[in-house]
Protein backbone atom coordinates (compact mmCIF):
# COMPACT_ATOMS: atom_id res chain seq x y z
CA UNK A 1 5.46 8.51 -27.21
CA UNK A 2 7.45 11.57 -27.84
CA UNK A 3 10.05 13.75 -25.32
CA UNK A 4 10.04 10.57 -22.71
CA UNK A 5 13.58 10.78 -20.83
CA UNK A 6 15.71 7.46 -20.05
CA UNK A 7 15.31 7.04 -16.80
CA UNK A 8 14.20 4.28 -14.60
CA UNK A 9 10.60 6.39 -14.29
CA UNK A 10 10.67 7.21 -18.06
CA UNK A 11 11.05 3.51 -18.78
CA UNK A 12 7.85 2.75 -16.58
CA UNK A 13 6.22 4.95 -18.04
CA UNK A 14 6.43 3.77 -21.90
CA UNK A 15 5.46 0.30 -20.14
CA UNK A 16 2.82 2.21 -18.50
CA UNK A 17 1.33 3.51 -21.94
CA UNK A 18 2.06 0.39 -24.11
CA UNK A 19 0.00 -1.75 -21.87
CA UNK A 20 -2.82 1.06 -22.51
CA UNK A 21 -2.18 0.39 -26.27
CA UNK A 22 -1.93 -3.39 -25.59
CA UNK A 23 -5.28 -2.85 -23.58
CA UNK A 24 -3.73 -5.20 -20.76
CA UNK A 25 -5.50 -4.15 -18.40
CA UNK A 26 -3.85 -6.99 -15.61
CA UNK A 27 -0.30 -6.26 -16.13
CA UNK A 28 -0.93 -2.08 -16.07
CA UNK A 29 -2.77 -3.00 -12.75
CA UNK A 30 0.47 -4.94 -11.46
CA UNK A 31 2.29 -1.66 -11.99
CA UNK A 32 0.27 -0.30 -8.62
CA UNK A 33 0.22 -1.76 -5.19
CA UNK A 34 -2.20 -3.29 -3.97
CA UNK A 35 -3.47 -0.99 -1.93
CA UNK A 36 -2.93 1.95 -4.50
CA UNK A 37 -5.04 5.45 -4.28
CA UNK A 38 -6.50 7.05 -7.92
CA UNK A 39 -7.66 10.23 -8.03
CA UNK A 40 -9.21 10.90 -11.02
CA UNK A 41 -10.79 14.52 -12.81
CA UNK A 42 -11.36 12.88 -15.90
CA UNK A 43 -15.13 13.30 -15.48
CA UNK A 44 -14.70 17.10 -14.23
CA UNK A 45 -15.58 15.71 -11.29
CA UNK A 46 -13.01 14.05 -8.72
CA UNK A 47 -13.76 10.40 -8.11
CA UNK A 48 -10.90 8.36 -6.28
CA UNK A 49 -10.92 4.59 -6.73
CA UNK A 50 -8.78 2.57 -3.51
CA UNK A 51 -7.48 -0.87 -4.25
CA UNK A 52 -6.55 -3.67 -7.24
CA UNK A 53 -10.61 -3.71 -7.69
CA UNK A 54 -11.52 -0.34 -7.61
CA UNK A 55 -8.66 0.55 -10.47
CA UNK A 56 -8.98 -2.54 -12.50
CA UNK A 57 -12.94 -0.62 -12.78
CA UNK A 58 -11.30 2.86 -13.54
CA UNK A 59 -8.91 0.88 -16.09
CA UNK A 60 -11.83 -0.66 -18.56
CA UNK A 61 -12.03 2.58 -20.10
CA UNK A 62 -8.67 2.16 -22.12
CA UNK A 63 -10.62 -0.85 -23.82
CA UNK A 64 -12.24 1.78 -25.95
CA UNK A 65 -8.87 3.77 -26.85
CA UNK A 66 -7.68 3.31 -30.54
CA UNK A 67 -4.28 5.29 -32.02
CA UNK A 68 -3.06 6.54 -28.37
CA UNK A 69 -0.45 9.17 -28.65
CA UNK A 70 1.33 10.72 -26.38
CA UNK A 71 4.00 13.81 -25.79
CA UNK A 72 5.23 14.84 -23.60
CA UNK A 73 5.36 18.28 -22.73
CA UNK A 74 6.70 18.78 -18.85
CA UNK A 75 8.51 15.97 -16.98
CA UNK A 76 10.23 16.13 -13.27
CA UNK A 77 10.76 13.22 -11.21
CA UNK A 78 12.23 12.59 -7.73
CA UNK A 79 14.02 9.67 -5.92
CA UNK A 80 13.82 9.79 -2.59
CA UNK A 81 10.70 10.10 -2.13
CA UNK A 82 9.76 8.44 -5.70
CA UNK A 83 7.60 10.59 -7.21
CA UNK A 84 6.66 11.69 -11.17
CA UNK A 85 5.18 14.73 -12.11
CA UNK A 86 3.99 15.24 -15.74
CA UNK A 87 1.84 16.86 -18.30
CA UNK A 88 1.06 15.26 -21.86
CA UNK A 89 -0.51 16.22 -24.62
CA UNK A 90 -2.88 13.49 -26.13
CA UNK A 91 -4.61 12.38 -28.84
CA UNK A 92 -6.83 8.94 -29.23
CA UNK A 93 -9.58 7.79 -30.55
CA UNK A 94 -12.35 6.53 -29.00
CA UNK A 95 -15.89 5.77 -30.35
CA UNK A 96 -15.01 6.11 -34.05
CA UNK A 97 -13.99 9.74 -32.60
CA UNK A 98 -10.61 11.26 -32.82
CA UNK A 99 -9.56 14.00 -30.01
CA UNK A 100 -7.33 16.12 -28.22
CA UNK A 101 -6.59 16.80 -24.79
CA UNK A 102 -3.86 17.51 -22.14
CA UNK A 103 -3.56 15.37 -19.24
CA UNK A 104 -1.71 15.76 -15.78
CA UNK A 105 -0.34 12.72 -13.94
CA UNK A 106 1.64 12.31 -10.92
CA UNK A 107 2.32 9.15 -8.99
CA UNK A 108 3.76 8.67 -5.65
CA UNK A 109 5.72 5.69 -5.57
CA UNK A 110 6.45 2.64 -2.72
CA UNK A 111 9.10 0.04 -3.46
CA UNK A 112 8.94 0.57 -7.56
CA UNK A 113 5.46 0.41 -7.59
CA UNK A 114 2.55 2.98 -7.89
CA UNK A 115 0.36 3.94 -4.28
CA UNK A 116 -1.04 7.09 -5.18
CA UNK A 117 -1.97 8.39 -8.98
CA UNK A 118 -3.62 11.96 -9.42
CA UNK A 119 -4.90 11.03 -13.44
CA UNK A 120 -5.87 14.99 -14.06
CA UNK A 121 -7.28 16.32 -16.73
CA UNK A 122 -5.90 20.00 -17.84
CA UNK A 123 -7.85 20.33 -20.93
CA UNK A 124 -10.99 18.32 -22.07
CA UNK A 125 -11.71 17.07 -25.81
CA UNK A 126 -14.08 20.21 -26.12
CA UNK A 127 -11.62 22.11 -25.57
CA UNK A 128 -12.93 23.72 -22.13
CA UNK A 129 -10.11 23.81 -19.26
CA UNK A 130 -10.33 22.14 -15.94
């Protein structure tokens, strides 16, 4: 993880994306309330996934993600409302196949714990643009 500030948002976020490494999918989901809203465009296509369930589904993708790397290459955050705002550039491996892409995530927070996530995809592994 490279350019991650030390704050109290930068911290949850390296948590975030070691328990993606770890592949613990259970204590990445306790990160989110209960109740929590994804909105996802990493299939160029929006699909939003409500609830513990409906994310711990989204999450089993991450099983199949070797050599996650991430940098960072915008970061804002607010406190009051907690929000996080950021762009990343990525590489993994998944499938035997290595690739690149640039992600955009923002999370609306509710007493230190995720509600809404908008998991965006800015650039896809071929390269096109969303």
């Amino acid at each position: 993880m490279k350019n991650v500030p030390d704050t109290k948002l930068g911290r949850m976020y390296k948590e975030h994306i070691q328990y993606i490494l770890d592949k613990n999918i259970e204590a990445l989901l306790d990160q989110y309330t209960d109740d929590a809203t994804l909105i996802s465009s990493f299939s160029k296509s929006p699909v939003i996934y409500k609830g513990r369930e409906r994310l711990k589904e989204h999450m089993q993708g991450i099983l199949g993600i070797d050599g996650l790397e991430t940098e960072i290459v915008f970061w804002a955050e607010t406190e009051n409302p907690e929000t996080l705002m950021i762009t990343e550039q990525i590489t993994m491996t998944a499938g035997g196949a290595k690739s690149q892409m640039r992600f955009a995530d923002s999370w609306v927070l509710n007493d230190g714990k995720i509600a809404i996530h908008f998991a965006g995809m800015v650039q896809h592994p071929d390269g096109s643009l969303a």
